[in-house]
C-alpha atoms as a PDB file:
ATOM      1  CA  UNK A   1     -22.593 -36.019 -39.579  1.00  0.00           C
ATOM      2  CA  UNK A   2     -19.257 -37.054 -40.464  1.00  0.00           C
ATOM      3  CA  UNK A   3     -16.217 -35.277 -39.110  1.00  0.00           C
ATOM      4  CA  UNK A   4     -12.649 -35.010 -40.853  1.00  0.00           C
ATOM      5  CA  UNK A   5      -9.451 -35.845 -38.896  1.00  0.00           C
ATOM      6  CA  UNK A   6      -8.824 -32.270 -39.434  1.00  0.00           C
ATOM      7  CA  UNK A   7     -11.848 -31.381 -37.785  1.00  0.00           C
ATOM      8  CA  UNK A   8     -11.102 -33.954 -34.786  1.00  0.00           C
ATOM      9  CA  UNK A   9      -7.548 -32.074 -34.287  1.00  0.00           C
ATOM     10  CA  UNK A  10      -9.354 -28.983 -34.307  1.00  0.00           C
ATOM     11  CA  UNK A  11     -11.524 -29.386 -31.405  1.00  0.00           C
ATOM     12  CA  UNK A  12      -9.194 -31.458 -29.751  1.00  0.00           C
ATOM     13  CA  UNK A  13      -6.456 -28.507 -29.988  1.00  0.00           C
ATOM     14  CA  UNK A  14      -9.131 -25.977 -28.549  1.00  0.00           C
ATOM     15  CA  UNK A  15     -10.093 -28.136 -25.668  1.00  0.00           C
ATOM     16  CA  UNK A  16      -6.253 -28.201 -24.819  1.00  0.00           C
ATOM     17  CA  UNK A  17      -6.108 -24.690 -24.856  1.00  0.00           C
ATOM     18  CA  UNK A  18      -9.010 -24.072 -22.584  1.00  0.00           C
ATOM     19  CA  UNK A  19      -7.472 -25.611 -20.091  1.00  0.00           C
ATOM     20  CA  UNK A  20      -4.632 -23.793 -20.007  1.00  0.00           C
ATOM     21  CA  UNK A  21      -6.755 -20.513 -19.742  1.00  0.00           C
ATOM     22  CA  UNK A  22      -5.145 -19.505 -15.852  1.00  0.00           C
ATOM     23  CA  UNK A  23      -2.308 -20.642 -17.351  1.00  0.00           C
ATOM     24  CA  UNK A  24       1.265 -18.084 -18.070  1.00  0.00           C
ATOM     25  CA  UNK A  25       1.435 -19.650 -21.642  1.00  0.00           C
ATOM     26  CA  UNK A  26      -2.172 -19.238 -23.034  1.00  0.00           C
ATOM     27  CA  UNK A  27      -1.052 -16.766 -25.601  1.00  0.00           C
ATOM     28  CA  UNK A  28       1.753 -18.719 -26.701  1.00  0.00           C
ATOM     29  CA  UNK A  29      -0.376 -21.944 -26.670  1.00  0.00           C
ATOM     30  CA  UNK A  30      -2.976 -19.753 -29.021  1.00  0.00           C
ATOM     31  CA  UNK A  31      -0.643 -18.442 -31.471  1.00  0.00           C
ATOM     32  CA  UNK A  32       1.191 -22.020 -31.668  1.00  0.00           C
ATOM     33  CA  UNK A  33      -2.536 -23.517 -32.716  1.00  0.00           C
ATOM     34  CA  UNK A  34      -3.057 -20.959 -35.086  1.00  0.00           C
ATOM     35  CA  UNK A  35       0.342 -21.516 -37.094  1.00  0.00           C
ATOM     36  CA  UNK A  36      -1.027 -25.010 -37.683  1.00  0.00           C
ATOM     37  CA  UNK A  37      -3.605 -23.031 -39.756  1.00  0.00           C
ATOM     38  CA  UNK A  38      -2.079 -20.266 -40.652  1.00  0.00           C
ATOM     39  CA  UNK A  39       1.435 -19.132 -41.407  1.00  0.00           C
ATOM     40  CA  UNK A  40       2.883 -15.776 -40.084  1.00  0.00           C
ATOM     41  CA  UNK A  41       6.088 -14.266 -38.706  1.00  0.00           C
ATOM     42  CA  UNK A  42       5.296 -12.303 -35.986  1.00  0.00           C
ATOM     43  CA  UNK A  43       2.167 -11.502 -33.755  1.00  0.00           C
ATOM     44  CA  UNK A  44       1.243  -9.334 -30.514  1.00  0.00           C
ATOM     45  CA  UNK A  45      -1.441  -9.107 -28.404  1.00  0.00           C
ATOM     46  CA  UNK A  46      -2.434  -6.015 -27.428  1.00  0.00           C
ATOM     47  CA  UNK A  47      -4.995  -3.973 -25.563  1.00  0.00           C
ATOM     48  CA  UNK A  48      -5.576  -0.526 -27.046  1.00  0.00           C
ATOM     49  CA  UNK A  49      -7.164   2.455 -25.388  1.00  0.00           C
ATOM     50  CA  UNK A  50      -7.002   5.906 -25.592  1.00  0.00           C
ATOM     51  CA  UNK A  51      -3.588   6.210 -23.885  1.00  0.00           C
ATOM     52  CA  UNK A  52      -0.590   4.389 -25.102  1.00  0.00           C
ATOM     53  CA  UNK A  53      -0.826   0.714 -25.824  1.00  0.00           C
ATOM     54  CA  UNK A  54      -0.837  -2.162 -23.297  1.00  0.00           C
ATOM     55  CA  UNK A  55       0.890  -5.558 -24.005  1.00  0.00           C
ATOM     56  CA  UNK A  56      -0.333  -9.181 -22.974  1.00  0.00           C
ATOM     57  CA  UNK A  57       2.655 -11.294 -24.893  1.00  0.00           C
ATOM     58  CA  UNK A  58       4.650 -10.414 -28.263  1.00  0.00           C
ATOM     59  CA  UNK A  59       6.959 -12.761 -30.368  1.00  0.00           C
ATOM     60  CA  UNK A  60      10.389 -12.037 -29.403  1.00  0.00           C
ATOM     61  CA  UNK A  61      12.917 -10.209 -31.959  1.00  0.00           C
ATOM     62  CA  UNK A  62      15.290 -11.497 -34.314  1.00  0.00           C
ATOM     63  CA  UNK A  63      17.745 -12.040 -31.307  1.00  0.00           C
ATOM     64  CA  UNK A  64      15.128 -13.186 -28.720  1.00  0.00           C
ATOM     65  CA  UNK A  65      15.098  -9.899 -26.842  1.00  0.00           C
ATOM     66  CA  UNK A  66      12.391  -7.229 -27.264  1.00  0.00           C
ATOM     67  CA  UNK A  67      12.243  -5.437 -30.557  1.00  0.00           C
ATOM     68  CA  UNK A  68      13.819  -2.531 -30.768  1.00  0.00           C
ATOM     69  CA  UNK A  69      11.225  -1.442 -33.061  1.00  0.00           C
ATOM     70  CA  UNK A  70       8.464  -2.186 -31.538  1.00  0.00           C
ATOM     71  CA  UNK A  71       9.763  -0.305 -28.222  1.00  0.00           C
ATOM     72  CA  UNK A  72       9.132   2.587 -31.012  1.00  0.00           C
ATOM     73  CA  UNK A  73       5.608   1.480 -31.903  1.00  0.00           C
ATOM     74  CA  UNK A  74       5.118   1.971 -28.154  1.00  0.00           C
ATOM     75  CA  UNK A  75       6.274   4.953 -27.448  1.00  0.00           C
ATOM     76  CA  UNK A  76       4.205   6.975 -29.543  1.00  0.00           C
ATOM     77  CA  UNK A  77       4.728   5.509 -33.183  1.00  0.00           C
ATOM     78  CA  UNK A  78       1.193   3.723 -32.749  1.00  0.00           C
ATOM     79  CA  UNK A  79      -0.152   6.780 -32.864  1.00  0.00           C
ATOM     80  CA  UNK A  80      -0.030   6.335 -36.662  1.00  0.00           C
ATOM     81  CA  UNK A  81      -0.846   2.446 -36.866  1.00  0.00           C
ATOM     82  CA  UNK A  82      -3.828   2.208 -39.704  1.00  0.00           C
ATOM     83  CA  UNK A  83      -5.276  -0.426 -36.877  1.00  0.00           C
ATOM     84  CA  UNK A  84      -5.037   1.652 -33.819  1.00  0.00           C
ATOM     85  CA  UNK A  85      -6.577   4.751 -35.939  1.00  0.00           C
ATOM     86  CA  UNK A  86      -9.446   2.235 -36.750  1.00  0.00           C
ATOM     87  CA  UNK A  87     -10.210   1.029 -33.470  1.00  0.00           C
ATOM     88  CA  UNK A  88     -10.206   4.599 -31.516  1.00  0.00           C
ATOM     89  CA  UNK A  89     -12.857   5.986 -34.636  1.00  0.00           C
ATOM     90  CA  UNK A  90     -14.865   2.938 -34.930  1.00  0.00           C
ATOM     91  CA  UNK A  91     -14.624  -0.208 -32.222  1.00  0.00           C
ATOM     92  CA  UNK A  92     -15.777  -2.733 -33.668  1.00  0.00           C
ATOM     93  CA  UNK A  93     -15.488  -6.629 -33.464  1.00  0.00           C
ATOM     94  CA  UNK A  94     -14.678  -8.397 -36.225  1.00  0.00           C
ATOM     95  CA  UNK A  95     -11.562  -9.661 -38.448  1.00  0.00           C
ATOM     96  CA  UNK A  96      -9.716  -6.472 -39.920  1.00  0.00           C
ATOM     97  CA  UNK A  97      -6.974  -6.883 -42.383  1.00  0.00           C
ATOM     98  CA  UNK A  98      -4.260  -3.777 -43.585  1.00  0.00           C
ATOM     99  CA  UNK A  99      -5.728  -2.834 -46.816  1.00  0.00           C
ATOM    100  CA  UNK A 100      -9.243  -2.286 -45.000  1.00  0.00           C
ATOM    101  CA  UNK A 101      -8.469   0.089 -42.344  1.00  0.00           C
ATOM    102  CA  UNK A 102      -4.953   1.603 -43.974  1.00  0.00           C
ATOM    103  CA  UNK A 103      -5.601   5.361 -45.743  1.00  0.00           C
ATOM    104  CA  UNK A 104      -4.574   5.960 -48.811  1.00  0.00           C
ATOM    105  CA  UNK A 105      -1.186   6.945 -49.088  1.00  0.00           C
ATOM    106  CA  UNK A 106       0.132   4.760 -46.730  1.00  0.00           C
ATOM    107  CA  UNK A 107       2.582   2.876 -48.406  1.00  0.00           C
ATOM    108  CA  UNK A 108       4.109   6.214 -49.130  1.00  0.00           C
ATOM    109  CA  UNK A 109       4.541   7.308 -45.852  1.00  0.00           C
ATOM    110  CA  UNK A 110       7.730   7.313 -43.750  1.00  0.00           C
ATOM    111  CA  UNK A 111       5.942   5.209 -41.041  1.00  0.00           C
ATOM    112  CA  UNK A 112       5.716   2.974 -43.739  1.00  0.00           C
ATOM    113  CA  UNK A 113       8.958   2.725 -45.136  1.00  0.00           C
ATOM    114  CA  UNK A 114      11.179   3.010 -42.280  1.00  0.00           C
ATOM    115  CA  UNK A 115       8.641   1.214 -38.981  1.00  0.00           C
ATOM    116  CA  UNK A 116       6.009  -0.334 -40.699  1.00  0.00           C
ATOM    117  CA  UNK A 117       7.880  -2.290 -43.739  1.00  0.00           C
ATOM    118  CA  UNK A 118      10.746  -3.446 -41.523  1.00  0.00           C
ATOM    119  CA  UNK A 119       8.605  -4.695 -38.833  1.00  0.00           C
ATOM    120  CA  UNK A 120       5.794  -6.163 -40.206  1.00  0.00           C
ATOM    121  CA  UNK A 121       7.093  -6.410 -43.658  1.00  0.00           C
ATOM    122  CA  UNK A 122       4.117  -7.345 -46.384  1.00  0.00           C
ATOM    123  CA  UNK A 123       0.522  -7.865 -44.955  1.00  0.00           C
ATOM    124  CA  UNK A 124      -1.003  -7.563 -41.144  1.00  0.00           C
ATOM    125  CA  UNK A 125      -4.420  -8.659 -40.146  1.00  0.00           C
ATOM    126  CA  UNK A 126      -5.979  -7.828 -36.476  1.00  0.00           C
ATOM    127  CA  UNK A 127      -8.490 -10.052 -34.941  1.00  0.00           C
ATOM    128  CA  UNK A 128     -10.493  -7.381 -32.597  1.00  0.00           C
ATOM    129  CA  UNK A 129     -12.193  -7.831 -29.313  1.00  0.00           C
ATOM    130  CA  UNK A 130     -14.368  -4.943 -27.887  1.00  0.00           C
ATOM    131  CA  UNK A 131     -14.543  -4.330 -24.212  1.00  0.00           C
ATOM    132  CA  UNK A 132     -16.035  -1.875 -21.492  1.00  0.00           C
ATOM    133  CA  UNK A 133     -14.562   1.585 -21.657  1.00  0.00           C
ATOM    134  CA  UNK A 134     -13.702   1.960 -24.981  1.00  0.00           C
ATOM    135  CA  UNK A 135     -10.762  -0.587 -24.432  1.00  0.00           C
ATOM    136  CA  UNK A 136     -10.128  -2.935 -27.597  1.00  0.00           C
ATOM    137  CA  UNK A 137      -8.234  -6.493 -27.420  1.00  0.00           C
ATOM    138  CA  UNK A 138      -6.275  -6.817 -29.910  1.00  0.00           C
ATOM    139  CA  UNK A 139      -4.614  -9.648 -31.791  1.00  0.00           C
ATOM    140  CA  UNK A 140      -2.232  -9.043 -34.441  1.00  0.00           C
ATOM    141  CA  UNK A 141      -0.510 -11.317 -36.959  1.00  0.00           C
ATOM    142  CA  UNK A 142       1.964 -10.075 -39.501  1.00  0.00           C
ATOM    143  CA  UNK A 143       3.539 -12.021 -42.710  1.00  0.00           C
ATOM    144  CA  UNK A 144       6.011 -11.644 -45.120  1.00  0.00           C
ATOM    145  CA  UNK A 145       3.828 -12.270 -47.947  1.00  0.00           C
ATOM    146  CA  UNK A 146       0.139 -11.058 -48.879  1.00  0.00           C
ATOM    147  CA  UNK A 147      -2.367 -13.260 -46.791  1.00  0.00           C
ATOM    148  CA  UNK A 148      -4.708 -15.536 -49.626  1.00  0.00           C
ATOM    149  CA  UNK A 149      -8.474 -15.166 -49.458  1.00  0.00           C
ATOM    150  CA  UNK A 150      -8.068 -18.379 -48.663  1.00  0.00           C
ATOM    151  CA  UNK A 151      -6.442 -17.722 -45.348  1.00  0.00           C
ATOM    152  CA  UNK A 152      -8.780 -14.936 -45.117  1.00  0.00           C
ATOM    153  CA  UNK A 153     -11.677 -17.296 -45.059  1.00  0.00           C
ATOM    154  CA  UNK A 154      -9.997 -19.675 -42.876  1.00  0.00           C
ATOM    155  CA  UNK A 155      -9.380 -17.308 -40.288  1.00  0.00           C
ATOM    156  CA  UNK A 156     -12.803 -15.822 -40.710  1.00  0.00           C
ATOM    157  CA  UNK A 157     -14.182 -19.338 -39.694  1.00  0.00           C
ATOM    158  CA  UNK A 158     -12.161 -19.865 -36.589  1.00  0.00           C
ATOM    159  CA  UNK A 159     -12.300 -16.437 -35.457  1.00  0.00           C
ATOM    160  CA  UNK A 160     -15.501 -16.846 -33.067  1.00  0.00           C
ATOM    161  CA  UNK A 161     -13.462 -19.584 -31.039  1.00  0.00           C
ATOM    162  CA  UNK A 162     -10.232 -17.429 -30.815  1.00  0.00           C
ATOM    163  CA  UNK A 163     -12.251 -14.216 -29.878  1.00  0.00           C
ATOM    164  CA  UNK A 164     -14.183 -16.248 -27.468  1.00  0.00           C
ATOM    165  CA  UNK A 165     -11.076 -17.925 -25.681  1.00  0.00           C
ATOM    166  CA  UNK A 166      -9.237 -14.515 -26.054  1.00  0.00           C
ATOM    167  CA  UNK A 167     -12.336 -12.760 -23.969  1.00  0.00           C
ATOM    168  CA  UNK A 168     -12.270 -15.692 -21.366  1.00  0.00           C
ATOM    169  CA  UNK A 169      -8.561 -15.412 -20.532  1.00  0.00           C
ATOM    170  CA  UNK A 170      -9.147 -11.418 -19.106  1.00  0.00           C
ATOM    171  CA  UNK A 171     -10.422 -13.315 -16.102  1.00  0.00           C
ATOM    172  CA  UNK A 172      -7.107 -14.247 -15.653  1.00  0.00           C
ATOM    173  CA  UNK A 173      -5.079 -10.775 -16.160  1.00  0.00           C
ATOM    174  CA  UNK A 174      -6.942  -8.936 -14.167  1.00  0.00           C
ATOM    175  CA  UNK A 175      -3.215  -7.191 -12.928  1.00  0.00           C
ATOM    176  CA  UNK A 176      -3.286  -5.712 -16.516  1.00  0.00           C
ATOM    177  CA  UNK A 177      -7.102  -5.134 -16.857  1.00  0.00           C
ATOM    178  CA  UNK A 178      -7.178  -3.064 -13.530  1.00  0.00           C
ATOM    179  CA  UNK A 179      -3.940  -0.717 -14.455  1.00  0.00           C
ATOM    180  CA  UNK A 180      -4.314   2.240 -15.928  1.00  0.00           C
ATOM    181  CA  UNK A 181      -2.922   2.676 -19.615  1.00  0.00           C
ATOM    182  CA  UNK A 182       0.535   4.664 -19.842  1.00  0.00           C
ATOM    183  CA  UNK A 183      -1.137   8.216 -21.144  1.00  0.00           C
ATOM    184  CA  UNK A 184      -0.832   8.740 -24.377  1.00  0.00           C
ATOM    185  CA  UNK A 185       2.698  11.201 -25.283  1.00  0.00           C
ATOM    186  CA  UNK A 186       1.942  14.720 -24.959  1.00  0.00           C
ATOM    187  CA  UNK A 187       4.119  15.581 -27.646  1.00  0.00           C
ATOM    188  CA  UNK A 188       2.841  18.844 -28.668  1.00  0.00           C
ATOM    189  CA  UNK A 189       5.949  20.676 -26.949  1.00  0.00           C
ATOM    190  CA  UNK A 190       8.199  18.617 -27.834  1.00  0.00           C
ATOM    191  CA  UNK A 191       7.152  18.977 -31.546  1.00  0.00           C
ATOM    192  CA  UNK A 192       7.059  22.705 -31.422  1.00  0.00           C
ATOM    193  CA  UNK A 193      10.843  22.725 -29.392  1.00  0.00           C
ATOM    194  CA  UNK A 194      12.163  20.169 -32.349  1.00  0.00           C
ATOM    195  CA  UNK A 195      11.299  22.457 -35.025  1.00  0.00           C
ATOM    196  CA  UNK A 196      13.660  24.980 -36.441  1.00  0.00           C
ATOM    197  CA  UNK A 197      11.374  28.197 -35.728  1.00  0.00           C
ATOM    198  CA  UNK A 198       7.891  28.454 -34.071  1.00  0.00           C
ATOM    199  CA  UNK A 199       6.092  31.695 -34.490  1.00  0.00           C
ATOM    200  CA  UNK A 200       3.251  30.692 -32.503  1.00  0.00           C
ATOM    201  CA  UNK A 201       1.957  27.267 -31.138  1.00  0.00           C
ATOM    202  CA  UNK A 202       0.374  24.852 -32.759  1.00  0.00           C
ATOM    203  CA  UNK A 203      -3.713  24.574 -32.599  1.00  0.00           C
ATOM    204  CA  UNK A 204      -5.707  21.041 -31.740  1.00  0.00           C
ATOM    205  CA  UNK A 205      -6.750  21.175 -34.911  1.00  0.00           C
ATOM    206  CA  UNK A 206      -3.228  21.298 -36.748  1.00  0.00           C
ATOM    207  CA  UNK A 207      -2.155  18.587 -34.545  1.00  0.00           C
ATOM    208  CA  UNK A 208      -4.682  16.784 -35.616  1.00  0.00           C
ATOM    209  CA  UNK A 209      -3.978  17.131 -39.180  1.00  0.00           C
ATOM    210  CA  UNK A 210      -0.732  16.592 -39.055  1.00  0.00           C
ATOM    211  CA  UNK A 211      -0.826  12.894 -37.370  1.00  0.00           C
ATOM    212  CA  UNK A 212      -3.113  12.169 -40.141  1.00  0.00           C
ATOM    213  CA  UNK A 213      -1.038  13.300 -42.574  1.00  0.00           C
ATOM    214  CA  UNK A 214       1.719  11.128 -41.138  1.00  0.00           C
ATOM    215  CA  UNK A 215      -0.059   8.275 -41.493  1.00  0.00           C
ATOM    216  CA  UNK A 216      -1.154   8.442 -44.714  1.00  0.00           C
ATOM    217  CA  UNK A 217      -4.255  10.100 -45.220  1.00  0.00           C
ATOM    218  CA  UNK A 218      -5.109  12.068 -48.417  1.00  0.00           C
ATOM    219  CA  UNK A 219      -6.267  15.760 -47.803  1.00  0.00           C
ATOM    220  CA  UNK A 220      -9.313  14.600 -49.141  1.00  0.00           C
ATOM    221  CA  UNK A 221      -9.378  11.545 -45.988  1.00  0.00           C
ATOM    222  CA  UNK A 222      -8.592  14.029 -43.933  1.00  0.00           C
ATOM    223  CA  UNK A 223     -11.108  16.670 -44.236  1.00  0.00           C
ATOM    224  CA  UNK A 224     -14.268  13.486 -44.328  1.00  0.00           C
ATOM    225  CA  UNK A 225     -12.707  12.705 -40.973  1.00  0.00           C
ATOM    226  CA  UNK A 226     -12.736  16.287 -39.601  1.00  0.00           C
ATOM    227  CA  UNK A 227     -15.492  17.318 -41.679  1.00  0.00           C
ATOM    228  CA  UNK A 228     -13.845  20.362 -42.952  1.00  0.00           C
ATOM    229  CA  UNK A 229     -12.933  20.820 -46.613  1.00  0.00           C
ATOM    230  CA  UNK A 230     -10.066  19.475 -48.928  1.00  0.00           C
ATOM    231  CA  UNK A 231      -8.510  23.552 -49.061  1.00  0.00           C
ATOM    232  CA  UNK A 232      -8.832  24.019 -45.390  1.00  0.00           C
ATOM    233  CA  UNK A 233      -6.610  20.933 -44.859  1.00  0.00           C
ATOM    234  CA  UNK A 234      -4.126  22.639 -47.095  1.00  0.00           C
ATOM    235  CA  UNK A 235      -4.225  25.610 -44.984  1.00  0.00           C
ATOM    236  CA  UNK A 236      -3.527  23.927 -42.060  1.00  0.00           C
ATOM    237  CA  UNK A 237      -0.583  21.781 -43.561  1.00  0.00           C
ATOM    238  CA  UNK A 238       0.736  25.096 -44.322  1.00  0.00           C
ATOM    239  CA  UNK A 239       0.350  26.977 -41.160  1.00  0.00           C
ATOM    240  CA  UNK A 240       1.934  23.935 -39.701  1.00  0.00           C
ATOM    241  CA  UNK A 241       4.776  23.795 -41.961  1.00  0.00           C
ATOM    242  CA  UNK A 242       5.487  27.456 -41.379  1.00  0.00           C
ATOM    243  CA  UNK A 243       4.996  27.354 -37.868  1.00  0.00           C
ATOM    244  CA  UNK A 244       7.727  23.988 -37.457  1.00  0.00           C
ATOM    245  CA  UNK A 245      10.469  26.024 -39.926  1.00  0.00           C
ATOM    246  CA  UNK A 246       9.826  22.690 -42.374  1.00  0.00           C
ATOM    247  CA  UNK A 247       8.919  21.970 -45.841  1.00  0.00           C
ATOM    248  CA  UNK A 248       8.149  18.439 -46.136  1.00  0.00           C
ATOM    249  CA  UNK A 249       6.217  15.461 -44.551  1.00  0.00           C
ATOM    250  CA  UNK A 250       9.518  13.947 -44.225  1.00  0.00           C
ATOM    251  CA  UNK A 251      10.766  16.590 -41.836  1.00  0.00           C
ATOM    252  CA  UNK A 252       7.583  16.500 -39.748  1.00  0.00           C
ATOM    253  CA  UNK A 253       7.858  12.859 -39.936  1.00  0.00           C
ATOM    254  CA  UNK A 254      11.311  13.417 -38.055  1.00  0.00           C
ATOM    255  CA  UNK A 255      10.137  16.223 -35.877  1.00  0.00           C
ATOM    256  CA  UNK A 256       7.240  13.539 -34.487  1.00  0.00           C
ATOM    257  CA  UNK A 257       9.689  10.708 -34.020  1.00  0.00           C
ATOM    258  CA  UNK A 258      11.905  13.267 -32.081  1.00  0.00           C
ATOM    259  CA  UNK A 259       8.909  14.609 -30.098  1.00  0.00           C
ATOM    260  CA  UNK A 260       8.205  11.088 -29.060  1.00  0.00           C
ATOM    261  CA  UNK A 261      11.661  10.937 -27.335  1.00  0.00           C
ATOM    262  CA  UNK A 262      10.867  14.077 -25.234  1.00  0.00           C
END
């Protein structure tokens, strides 16, 4: 068998970084071996749940301090992150890039345009780890351009050694692993106060259709995920409309980002 002095540097890298497993800068060390591989301009590592995200370490903004943006993401805007959708309906381990898990009309969406553009810019891919109680470890990497299948592939290859090392270091953040999550934003009356006129509260259901709507699924994803039909979907964006005293997505869209302040 005859190894390349790539190869060599590989393994030599990863036995580095196991060491530094109980270590504060494990997640820096990780994402510093992987941009030998790989470029990217930001990453977080996250673990997801079904209240509001928890995070392990995050690339710092544009002026070294936390990004603004991403305080957003927190606060409730994950709520309509194509990734975090995917991992609360199906959690899965595996390799997950944007175009697989985003709906439809994403790119049309204001998450998109004003959050999601901005922040992550071009492409995203999310290297998933499942664990006990629903709870997903996440590891995101974002770019300014469209990842190659060449990257793809490359990151495909590596990705039992990362998810391995990324499951061993838990042992080690045990402080985070035992906390509760932050619940998730009950935003319900905050949505209904925001809007302009409320004749009578919104139902589960309508909240329901309206977060999907919001981030960019079709009427027709929308009603295979509820399993209710395209024209009931309508009916609902309706009622919802006419309940909130709006008469766009774009003015729920500013309604939700409102509620999430509440």
């Amino acid at each position: 068998m005859s190894l390349t002095l790539q190869d060599i540097a590989w393994h030599q890298s990863v036995g580095r970084l196991i060491e530094q497993l109980d270590r504060p800068g494990f997640w820096l060390a990780l994402v510093r071996l992987l941009e030998q591989y790989l470029p990217f301009d930001s990453w977080v590592v996250l673990l997801f749940s079904d209240g509001r995200p928890q995070v392990f370490a995050e690339c710092p903004g544009t002026d070294g301090g936390p990004d603004s943006l991403f305080q957003d993401y927190l606060r409730g805007l994950y709520q309509l992150d194509p990734f975090y959708i995917a991992s609360r309906e199906n959690n899965a381990a595996g390799l997950f890039r944007l175009g697989e898990v985003a709906p439809e009309c994403f790119e049309q969406t204001d998450y998109y345009q004003r959050y999601f553009r901005l922040n992550v810019v071009a492409d995203e891919v999310q290297l998933n780890v499942p664990l006990e109680g629903g709870r997903t470890l996440c590891l995101s990497l974002g770019s300014r351009q469209r990842f190659s299948p060449e990257q793809i592939a490359l990151l495909g290859l590596i990705q039992p050694w990362v998810a391995g090392l990324m499951r061993q270091r838990l042992t080690f953040e045990q402080e985070l692993m035992a906390s509760p999550p932050p619940p998730a934003p009950a935003w319900q009356a905050q949505l209904e106060a925001a809007g302009q006129k409320v004749e009578s509260a919104l139902t589960a259901r309508e909240l329901e259709v309206g977060r999907l709507m919001l981030s960019g699924c079709s009427s027709k994803e929308i009603a295979r995920k509820l399993d209710i039909s395209a024209e009931t979907v309508k009916v609902h964006r309706k009622h919802i409309y006419s309940k909130l005293g709006i008469k766009s997505q774009s003015e729920l869209f500013r309604l939700f980002l409102k509620a999430q302040e509440g």
